[in-house]
N, C-alpha and C. Protein backbone atom coordinates (compact mmCIF):
# COMPACT_ATOMS: atom_id res chain seq x y z
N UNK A 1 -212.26 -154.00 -77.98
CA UNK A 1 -211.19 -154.30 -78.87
C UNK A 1 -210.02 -154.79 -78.04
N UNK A 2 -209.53 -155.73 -78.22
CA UNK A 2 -208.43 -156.15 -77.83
C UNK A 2 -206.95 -156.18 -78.67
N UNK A 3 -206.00 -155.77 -77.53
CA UNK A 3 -204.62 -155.56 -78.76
C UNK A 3 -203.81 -156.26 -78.15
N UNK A 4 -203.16 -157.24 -79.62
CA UNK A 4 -202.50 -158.23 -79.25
C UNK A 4 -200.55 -157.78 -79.05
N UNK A 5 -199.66 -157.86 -78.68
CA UNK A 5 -198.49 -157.66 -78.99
C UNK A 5 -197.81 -158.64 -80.09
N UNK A 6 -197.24 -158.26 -81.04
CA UNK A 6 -196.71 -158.93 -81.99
C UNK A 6 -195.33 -159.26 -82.57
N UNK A 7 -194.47 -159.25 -80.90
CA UNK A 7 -193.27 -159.13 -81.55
C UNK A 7 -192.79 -161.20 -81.95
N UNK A 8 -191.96 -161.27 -82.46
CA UNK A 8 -191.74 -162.02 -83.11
C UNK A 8 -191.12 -163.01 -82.74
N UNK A 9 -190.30 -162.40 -82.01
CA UNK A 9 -188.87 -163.04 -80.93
C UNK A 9 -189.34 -163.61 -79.57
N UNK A 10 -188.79 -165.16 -79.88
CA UNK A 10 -189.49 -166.09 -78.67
C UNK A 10 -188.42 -165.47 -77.42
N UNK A 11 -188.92 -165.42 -75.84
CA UNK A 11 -188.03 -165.02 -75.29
C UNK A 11 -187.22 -166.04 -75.37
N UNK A 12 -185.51 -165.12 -74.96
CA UNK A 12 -184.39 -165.97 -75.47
C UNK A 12 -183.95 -166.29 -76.45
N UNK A 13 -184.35 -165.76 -77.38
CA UNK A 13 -184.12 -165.95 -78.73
C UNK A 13 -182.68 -164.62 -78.72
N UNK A 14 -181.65 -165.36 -79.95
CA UNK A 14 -180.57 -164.48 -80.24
C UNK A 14 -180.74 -163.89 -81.13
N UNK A 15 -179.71 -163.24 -81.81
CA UNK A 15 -179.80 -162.05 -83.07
C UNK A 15 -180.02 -162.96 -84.42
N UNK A 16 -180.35 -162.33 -85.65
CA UNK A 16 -180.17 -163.22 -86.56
C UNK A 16 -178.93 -162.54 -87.02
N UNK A 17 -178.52 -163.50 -88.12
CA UNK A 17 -177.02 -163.18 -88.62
C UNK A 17 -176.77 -162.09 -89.29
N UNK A 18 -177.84 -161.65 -90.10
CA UNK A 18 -177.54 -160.18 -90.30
C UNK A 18 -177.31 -158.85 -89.41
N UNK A 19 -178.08 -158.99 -88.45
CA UNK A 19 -177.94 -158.13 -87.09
C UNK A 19 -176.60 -158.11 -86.74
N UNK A 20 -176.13 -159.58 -87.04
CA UNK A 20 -174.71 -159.76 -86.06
C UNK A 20 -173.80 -159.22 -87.11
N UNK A 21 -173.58 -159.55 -88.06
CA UNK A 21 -172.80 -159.26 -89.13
C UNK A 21 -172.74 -157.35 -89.22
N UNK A 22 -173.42 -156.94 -89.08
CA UNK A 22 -173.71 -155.48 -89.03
C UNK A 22 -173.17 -155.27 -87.49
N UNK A 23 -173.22 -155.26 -86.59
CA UNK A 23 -173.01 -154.97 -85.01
C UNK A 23 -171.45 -155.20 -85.17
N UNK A 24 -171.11 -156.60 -86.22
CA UNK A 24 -169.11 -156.67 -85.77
C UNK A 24 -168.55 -155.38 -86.53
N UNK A 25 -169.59 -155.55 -87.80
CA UNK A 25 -169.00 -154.52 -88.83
C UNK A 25 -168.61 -153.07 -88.19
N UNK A 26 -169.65 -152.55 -87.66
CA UNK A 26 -169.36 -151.20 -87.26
C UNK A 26 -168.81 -150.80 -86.00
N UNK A 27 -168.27 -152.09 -85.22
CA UNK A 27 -167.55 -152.42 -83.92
C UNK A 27 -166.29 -152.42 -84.64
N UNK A 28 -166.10 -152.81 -85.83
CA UNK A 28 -164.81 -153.04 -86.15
C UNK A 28 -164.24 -151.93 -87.09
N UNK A 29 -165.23 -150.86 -87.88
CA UNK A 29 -165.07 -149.95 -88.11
C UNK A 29 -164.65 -148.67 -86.84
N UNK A 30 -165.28 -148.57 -85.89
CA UNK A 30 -165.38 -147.59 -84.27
C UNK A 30 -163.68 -148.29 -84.16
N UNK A 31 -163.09 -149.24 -83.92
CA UNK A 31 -162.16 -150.70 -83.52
C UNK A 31 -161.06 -149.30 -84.49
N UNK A 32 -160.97 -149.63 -85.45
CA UNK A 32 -159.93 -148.93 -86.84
C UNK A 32 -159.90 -147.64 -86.35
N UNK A 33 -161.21 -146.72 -86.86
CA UNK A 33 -160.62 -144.89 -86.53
C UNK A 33 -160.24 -145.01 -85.11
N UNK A 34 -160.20 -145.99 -83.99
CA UNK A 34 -159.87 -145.37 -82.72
C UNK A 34 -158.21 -145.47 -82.69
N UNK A 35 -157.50 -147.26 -83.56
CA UNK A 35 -156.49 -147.18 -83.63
C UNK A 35 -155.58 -146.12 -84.51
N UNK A 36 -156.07 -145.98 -85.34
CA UNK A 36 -155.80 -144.76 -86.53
C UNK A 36 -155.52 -143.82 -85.62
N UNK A 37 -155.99 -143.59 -84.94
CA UNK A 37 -155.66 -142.10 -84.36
C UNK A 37 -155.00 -142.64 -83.17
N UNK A 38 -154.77 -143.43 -82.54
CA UNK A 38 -153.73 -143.94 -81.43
C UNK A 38 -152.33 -143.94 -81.87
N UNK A 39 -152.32 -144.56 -83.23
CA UNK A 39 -150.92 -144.52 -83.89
C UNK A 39 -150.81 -143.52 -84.29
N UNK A 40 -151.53 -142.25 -85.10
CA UNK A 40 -151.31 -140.84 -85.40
C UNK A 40 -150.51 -140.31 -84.36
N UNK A 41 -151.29 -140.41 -82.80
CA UNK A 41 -150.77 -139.60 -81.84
C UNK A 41 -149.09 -139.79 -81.74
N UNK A 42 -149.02 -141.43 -81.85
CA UNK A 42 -147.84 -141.96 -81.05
C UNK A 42 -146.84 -141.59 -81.97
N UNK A 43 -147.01 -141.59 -83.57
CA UNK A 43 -145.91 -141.06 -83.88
C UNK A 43 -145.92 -139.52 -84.45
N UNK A 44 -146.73 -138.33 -84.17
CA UNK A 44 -146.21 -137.28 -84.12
C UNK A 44 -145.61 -137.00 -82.70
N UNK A 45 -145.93 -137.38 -81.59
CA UNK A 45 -145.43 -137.52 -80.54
C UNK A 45 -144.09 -137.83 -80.90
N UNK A 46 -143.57 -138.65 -81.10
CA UNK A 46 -142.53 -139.14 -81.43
C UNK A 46 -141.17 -138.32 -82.81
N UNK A 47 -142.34 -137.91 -83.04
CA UNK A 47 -141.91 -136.51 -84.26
C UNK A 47 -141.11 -135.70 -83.06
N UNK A 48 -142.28 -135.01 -82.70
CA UNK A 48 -142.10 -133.97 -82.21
C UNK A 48 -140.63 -133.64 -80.93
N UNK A 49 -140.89 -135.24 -79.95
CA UNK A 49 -140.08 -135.59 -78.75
C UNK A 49 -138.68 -135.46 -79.86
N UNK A 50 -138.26 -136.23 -81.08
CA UNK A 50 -137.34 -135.98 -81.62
C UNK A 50 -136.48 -134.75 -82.35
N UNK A 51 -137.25 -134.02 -82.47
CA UNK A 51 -137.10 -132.71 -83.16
C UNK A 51 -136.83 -131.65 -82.11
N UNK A 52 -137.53 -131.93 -81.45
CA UNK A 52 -136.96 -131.16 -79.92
C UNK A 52 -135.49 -131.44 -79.37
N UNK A 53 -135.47 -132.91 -79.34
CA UNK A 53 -133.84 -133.42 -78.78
C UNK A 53 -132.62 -132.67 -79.70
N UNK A 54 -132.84 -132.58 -81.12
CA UNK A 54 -132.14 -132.90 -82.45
C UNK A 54 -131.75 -130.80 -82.24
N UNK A 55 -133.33 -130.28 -81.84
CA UNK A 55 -132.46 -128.84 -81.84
C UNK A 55 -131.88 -128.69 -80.51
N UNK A 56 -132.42 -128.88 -79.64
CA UNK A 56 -131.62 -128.48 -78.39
C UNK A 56 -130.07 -128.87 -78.51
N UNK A 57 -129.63 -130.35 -79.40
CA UNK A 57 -128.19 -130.97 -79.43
C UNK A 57 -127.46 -129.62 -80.54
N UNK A 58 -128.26 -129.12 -81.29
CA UNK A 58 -127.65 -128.18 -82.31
C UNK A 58 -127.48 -127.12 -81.97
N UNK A 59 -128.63 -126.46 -80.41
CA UNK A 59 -128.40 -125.42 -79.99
C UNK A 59 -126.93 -125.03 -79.17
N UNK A 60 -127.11 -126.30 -78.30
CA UNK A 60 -125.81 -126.70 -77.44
C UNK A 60 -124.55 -126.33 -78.46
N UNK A 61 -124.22 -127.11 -79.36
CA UNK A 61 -122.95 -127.14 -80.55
C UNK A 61 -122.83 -125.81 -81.06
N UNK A 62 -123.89 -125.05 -81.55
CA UNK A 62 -123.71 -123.41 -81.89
C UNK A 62 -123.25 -122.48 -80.88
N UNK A 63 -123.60 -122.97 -79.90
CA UNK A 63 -123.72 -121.78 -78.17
C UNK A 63 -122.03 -121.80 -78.19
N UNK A 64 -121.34 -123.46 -77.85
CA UNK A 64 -120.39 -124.16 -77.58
C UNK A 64 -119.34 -123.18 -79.24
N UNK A 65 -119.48 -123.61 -80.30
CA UNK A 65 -118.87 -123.11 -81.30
C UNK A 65 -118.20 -121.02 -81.25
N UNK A 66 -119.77 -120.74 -81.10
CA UNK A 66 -119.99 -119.38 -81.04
C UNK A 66 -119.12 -118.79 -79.92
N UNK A 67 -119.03 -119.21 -78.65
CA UNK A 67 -118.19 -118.88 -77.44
C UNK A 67 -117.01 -118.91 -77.52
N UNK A 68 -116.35 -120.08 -78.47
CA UNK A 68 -114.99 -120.44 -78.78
C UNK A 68 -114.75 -119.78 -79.63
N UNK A 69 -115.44 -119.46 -80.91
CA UNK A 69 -114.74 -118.53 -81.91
C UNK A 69 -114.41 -116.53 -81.21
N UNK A 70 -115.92 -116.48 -80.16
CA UNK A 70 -115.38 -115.10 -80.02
C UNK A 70 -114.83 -115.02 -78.66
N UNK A 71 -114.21 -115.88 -78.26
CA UNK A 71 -112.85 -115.80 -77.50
C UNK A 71 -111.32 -116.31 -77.86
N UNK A 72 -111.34 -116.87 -79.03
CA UNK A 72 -110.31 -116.99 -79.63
C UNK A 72 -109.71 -116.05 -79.90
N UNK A 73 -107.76 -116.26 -79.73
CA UNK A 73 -107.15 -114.93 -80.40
C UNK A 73 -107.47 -115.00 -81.84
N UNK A 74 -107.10 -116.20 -82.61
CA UNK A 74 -106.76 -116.35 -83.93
C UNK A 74 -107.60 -117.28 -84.31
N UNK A 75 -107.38 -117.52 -85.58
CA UNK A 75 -107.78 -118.72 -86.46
C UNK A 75 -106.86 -119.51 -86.98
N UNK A 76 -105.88 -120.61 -86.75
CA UNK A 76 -104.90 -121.18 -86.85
C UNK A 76 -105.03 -121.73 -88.50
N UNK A 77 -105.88 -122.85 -88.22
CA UNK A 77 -106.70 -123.19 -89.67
C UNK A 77 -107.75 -123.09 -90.42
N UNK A 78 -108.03 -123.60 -91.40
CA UNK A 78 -109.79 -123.81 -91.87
C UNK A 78 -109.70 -124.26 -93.20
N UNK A 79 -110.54 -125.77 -92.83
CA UNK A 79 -110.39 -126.06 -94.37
C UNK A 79 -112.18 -126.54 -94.46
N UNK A 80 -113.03 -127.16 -95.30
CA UNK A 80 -114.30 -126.97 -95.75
C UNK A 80 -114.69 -127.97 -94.40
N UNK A 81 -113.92 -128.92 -93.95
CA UNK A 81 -114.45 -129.76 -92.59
C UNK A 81 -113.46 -129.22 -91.36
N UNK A 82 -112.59 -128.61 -91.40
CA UNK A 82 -112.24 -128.45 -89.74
C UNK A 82 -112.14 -127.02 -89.71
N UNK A 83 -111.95 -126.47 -88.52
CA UNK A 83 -111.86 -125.39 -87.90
C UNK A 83 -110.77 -125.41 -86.89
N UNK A 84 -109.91 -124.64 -87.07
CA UNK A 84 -108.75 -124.45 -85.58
C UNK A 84 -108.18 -123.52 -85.03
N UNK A 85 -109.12 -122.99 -83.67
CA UNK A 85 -108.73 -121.57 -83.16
C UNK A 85 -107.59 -121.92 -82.12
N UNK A 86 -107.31 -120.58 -81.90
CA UNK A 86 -105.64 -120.61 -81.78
C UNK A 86 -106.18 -119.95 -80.35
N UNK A 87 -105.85 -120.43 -79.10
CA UNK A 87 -105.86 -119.41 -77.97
C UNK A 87 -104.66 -119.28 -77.31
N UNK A 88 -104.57 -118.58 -75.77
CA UNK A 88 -103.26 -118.31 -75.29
C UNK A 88 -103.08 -119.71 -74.71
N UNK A 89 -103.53 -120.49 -74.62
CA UNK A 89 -102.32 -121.45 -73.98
C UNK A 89 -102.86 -122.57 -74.64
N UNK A 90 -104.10 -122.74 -75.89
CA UNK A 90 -104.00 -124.29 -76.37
C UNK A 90 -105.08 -124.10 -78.00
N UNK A 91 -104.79 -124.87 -78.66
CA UNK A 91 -105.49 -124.74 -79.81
C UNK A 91 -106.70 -125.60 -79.71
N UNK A 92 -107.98 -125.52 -80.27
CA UNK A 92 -109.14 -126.28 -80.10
C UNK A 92 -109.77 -126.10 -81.33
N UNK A 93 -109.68 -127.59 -82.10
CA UNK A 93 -110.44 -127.97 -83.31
C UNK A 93 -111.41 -128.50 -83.20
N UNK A 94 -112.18 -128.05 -84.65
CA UNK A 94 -113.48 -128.49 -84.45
C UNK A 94 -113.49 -129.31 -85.63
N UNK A 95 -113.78 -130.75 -85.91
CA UNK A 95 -113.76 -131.01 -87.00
C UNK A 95 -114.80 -132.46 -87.24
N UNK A 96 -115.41 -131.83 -88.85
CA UNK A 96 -116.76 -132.84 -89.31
C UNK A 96 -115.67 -134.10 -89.52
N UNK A 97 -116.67 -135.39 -89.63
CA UNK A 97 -116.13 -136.39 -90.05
C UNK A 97 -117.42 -136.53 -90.94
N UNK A 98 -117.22 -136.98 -92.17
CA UNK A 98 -118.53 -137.41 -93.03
C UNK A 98 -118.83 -138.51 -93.00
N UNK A 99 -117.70 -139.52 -92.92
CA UNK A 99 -118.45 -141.01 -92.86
C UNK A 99 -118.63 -141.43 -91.39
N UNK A 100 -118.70 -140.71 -90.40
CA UNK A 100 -119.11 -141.03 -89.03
C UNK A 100 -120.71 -140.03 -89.23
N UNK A 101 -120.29 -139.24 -90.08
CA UNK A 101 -121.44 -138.14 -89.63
C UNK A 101 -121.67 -137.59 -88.30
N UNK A 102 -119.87 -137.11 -87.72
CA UNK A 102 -120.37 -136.35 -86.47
C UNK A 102 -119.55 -135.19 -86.72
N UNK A 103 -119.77 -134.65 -85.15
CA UNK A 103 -118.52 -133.10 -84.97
C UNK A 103 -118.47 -133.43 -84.32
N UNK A 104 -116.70 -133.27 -84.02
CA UNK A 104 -116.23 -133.46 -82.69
C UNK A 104 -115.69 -131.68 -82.84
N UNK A 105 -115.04 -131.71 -81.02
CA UNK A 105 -114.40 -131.01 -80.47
C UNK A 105 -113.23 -131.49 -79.82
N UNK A 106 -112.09 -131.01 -80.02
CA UNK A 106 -111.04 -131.59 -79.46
C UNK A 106 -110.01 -130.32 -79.06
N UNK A 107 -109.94 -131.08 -77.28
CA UNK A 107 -109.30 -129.74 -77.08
C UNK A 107 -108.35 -130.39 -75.74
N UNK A 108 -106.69 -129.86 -75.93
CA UNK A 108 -106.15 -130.86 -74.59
C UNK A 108 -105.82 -132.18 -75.25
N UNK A 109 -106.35 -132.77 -76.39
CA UNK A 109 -106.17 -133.85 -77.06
C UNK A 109 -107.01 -134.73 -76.76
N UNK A 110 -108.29 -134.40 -75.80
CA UNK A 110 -109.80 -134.99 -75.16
C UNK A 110 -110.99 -134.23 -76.28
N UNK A 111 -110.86 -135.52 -77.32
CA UNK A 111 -112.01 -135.16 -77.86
C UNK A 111 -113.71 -135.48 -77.49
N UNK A 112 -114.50 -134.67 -77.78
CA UNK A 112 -115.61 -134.60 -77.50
C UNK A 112 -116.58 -134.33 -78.77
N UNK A 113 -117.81 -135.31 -78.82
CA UNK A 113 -118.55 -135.28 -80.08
C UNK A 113 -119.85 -134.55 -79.74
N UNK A 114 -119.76 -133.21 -80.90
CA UNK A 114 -121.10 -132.43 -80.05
C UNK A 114 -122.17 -132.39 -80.78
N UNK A 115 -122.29 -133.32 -82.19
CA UNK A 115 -123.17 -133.53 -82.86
C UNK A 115 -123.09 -134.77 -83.65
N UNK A 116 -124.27 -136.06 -83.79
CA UNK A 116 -124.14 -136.67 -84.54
C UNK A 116 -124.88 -136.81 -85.55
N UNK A 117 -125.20 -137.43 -86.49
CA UNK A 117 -126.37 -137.28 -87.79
C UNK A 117 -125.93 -136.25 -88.70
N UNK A 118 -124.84 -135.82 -88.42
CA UNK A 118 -124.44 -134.51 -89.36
C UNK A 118 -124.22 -134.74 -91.01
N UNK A 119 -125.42 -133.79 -91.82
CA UNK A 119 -125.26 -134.06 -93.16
C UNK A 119 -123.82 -133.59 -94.23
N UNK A 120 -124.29 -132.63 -93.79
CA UNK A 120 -123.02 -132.05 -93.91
C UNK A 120 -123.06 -130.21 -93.17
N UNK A 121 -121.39 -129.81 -92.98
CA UNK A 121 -121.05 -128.93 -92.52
C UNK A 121 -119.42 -128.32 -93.36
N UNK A 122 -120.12 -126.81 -93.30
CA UNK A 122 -119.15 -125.57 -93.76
C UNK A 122 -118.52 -124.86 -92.77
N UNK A 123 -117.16 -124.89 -92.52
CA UNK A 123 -116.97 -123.53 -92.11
C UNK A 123 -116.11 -122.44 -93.50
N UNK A 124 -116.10 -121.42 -92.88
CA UNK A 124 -115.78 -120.37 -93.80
C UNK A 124 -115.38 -118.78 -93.43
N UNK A 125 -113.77 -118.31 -93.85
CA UNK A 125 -113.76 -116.74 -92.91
C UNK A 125 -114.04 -115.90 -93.90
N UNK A 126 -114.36 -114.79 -93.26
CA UNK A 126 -114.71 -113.49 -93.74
C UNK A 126 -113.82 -112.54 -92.92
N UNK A 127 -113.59 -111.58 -93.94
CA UNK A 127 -113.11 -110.16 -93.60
C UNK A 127 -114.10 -109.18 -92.75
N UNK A 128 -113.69 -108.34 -92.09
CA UNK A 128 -114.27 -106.95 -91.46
C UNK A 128 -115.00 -106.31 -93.04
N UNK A 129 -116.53 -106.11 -93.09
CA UNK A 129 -117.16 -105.62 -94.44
C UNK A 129 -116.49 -104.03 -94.35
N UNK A 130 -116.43 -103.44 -95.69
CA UNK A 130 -116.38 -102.24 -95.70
C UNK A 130 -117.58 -101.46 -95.03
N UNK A 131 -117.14 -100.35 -94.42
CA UNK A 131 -118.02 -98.99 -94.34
C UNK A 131 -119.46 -98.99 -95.16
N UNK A 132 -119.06 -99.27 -96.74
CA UNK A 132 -120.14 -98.65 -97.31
C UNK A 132 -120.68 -100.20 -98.17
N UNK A 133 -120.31 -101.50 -97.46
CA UNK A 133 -120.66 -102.52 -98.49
C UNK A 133 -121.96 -102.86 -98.26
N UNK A 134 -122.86 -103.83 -98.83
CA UNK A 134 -124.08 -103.86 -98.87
C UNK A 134 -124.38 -104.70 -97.44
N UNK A 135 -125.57 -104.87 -97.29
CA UNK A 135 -126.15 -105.78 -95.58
C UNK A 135 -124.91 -107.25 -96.36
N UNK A 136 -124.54 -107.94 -95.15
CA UNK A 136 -124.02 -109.39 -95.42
C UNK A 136 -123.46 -109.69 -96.77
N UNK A 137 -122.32 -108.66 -96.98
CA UNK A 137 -121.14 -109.00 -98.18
C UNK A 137 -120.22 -109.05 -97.60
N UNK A 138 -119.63 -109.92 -97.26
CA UNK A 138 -118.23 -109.93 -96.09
C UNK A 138 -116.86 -110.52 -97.66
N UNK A 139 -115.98 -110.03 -97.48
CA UNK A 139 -114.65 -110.80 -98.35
C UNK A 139 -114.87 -111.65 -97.63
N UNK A 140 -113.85 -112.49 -98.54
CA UNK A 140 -113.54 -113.60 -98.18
C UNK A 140 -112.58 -113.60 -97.24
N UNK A 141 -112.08 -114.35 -96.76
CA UNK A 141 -110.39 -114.33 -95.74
C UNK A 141 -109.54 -115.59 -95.66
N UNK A 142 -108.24 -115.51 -95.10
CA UNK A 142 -107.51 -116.52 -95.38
C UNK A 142 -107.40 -116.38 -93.38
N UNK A 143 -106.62 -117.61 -92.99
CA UNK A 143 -106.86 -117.72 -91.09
C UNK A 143 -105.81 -116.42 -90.58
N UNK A 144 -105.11 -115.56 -91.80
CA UNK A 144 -104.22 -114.67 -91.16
C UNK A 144 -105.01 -113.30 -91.07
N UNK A 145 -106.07 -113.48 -92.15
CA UNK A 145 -106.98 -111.91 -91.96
C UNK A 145 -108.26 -112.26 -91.73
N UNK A 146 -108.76 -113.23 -90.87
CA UNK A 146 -110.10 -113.65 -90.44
C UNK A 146 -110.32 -112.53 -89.53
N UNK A 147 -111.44 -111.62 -89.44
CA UNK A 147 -112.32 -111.16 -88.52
C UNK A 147 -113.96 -111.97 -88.00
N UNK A 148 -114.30 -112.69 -88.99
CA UNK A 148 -115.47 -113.36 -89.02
C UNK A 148 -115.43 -114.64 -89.10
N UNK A 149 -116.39 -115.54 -88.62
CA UNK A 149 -115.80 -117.28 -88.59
C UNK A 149 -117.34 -117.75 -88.87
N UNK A 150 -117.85 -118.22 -90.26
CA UNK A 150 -119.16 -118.74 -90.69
C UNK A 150 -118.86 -120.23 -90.35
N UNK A 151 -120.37 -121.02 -89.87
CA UNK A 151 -120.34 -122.27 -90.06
C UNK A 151 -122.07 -122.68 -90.85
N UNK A 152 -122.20 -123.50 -90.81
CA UNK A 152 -123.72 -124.32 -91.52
C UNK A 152 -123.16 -125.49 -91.37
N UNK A 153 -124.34 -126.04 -90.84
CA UNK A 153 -124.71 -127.70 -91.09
C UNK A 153 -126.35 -127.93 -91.07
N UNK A 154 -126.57 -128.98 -91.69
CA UNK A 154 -127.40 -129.74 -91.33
C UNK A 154 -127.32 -131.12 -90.93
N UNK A 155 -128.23 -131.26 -89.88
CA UNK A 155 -128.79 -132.55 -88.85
C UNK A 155 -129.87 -133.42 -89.34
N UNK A 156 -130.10 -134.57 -88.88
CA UNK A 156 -130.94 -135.46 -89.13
C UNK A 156 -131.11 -136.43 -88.20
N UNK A 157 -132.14 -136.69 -87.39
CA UNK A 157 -132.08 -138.15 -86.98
C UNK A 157 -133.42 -138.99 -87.49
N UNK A 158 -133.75 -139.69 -87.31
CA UNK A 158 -134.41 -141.46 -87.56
C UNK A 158 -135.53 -141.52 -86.94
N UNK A 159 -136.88 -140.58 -86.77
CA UNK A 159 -137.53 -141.61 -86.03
C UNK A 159 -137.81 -142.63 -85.66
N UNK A 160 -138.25 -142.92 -84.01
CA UNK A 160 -138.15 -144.61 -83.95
C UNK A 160 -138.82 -145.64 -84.36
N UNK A 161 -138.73 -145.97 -85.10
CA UNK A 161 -138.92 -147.30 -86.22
C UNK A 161 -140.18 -146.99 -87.27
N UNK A 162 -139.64 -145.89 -88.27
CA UNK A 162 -140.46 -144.78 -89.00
C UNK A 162 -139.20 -144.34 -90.27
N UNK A 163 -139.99 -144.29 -91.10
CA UNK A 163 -138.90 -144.32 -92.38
C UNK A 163 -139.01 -142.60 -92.48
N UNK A 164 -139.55 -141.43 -91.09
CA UNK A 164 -139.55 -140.22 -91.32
C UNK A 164 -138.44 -139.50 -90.53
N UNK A 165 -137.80 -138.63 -90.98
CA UNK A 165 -136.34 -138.30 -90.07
C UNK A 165 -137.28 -136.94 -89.76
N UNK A 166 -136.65 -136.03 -88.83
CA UNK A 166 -136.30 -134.93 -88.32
C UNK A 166 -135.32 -134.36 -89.10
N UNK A 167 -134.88 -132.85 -89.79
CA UNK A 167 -134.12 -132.10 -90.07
C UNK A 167 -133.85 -131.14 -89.47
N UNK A 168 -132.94 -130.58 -89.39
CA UNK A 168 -132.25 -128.99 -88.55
C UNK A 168 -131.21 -128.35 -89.46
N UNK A 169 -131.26 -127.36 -89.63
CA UNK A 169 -130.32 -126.53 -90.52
C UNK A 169 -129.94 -125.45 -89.41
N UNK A 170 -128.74 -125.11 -89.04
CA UNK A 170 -127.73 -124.01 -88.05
C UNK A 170 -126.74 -123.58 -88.73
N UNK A 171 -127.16 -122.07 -89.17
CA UNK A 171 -126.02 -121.32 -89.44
C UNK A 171 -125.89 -120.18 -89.03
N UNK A 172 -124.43 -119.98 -88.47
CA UNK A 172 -124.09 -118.73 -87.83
C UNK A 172 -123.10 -117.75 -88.49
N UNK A 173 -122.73 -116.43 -88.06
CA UNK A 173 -121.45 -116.04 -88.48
C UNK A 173 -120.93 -115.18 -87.34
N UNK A 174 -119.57 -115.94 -86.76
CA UNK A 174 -119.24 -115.25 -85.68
C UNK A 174 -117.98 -114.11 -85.58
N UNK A 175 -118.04 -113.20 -85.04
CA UNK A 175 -116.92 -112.40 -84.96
C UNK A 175 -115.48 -112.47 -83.85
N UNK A 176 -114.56 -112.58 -84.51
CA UNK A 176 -113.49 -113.30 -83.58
C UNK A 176 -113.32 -111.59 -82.44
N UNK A 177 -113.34 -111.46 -81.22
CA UNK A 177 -113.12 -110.53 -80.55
C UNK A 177 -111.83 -109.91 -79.87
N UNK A 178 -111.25 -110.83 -79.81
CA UNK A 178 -109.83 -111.03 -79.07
C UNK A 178 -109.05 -111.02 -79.91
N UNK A 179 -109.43 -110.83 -81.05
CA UNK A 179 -108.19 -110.35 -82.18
C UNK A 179 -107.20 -108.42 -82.35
């Protein structure tokens, strides 16, 4: 018995077009999920690198806020955007701007901006709570009977060239010490 081989294909012969049509197809499918997930990476990466910057700038501004209120003698002013502690030899305000959307610090008459993207920001005083009042019921206060100095804001920035922002919300309540 003799056995013949029967393949079909003269040598040198190329693909037929269905072969090929199938080979781009699923080259170009492999082609898509690899970019899909290249751009996934690049912009949670990009999430993430931002959200990191956005708290560390908010951590800085609270640390910076918090230090100044509990070394302040007094509280000079306070209205829903500025803050103005009173020390022994110079006053230092803190005050939102809404249509800049920043905080500055100004102190010496050298202002300094320690947050920008700012949505908005509260400050607010409180009294020494009673003895017997409940957890976090503080009165209210006016800057002559402040013991306590609240702030809140929230932050935002832009990812880069991404219609998704980053948010941060910081709120503290500090106790003036040097009073």
């Amino acid at each position: 018995m003799v056995f013949k081989l029967t393949n079909r294909r003269q040598p040198g012969a190329g693909y037929t077009l269905v072969e090929l049509l199938v080979g781009v197809a699923l080259g170009m499918l492999v082609l898509i999920a690899v970019g899909s997930f290249y751009l996934f990476s690049l912009t949670s990466f990009a999430t993430m690198a931002n959200y990191s910057e956005l708290n560390s700038k908010n951590r800085m501004a609270s640390d910076t806020i918090s230090r100044d209120i509990r070394s302040a003698s007094s509280v000079a002013s306070v209205t829903a955007n500025q803050l103005v502690l009173h020390f022994a030899k110079t006053d230092i305000a803190y005050t939102y701007d809404p249509d800049l959307a920043t905080l500055t610090r100004l102190q010496f008459g050298q202002p300094r901006t320690l947050l920008k993207g700012v949505d908005y920001l509260i400050f607010s005083l409180y009294q020494r709570p009673a003895n017997a009042s409940a957890y976090e019921n503080f009165p209210t206060a006016t800057p002559a009977t402040a013991k306590l100095v609240a702030f809140e804001w929230s932050c935002s920035q832009r990812v880069y060239r991404s219609v998704k922002t980053s948010h941060s919300l910081q709120a503290g309540i500090v106790e003036l010490r040097n009073q």
